[in-house]
C-alpha atoms as a PDB file:
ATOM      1  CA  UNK A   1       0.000   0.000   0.000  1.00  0.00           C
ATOM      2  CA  UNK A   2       3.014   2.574   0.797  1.00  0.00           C
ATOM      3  CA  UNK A   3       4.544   1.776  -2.116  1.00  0.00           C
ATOM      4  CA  UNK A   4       1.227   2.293  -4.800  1.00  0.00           C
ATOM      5  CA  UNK A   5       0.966   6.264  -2.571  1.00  0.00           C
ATOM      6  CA  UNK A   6       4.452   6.871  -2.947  1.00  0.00           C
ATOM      7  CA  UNK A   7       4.264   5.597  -6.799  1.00  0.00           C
ATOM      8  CA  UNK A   8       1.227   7.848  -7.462  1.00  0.00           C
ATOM      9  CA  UNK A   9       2.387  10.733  -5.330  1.00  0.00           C
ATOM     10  CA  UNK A  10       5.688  10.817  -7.654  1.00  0.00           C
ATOM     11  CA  UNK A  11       3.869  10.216 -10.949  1.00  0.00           C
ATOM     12  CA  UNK A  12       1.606  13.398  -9.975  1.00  0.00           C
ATOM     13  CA  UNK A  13       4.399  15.868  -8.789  1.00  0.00           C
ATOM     14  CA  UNK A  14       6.715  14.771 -11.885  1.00  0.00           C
ATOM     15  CA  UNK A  15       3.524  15.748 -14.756  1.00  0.00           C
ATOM     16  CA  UNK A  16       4.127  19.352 -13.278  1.00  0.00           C
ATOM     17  CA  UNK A  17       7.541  19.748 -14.646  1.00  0.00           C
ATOM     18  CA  UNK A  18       6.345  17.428 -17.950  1.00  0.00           C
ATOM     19  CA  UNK A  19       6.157  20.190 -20.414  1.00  0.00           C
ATOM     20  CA  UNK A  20       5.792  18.101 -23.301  1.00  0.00           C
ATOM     21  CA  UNK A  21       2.254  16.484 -22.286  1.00  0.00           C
ATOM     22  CA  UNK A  22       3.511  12.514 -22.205  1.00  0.00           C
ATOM     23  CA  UNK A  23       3.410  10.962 -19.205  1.00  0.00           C
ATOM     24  CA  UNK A  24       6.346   9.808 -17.792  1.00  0.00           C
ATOM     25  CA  UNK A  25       5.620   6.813 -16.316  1.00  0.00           C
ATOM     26  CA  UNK A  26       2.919   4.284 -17.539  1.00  0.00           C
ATOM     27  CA  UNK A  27       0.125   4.024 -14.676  1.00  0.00           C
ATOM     28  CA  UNK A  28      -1.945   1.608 -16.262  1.00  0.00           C
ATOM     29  CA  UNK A  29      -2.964  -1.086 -13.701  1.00  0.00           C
ATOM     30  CA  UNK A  30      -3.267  -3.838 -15.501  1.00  0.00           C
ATOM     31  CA  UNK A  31      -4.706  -7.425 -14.017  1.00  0.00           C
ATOM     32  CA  UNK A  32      -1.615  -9.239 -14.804  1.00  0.00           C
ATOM     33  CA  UNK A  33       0.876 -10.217 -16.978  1.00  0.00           C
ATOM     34  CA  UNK A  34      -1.353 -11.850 -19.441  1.00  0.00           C
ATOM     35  CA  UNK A  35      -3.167  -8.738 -19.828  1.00  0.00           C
ATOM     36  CA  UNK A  36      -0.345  -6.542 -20.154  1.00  0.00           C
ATOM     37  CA  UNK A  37       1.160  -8.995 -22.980  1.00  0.00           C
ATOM     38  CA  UNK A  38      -2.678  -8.972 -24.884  1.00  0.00           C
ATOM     39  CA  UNK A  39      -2.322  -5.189 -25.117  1.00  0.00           C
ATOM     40  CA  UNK A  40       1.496  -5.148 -26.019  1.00  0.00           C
ATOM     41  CA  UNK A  41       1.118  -7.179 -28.730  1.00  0.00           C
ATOM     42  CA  UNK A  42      -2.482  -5.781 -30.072  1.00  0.00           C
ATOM     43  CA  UNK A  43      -0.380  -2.184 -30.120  1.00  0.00           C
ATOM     44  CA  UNK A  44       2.698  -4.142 -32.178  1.00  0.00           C
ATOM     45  CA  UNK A  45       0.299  -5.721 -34.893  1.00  0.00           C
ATOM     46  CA  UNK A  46      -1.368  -2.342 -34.903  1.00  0.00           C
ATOM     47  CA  UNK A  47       1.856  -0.903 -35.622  1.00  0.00           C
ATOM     48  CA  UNK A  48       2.621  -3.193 -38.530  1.00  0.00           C
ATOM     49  CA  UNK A  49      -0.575  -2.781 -40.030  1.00  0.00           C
ATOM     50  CA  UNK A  50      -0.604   1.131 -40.126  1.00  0.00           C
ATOM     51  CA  UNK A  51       3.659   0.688 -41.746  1.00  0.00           C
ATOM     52  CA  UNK A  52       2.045  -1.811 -44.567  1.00  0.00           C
ATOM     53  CA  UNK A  53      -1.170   1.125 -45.383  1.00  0.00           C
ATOM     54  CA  UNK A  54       1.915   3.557 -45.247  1.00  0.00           C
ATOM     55  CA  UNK A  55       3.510   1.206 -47.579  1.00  0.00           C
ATOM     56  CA  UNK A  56       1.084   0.516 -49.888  1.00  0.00           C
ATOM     57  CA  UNK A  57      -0.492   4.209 -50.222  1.00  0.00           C
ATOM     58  CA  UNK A  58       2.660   5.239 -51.311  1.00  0.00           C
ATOM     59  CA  UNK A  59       3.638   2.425 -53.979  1.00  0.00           C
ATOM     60  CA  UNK A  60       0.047   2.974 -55.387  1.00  0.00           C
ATOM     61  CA  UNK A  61       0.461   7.269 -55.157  1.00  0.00           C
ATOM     62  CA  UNK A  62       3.719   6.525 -57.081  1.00  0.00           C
ATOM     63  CA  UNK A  63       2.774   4.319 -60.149  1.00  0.00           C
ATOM     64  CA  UNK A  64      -0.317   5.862 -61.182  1.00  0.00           C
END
């Protein structure tokens, strides 16, 4: 319990110095590990997919 109020005190005081409007640490509480693995690797294939559009937008802009 200390440690979550100390972790949450510190993520509040460092967002007043964050100037650039990312958060500095990730405070997502996730159930577990299998959870935090699910959304990892939703956000990599994500990732991939948006590169190939990229990709692909630009091979079809080009040999029209």
């Amino acid at each position: 319990m200390k440690q979550t109020i100390i972790y949450h005190f510190w993520d509040g005081f460092s967002s007043v110095f964050n100037l650039s409007g990312g958060k500095f640490f990730n405070t997502d509480n996730f159930k577990n590990g299998l959870e935090r693995d699910k959304k990892s690797i939703a956000s990599d294939w994500q990732k991939v997919g948006i590169s190939i559009k990229v990709a692909m937008d630009k091979e079809l802009c080009c040999h029209e």
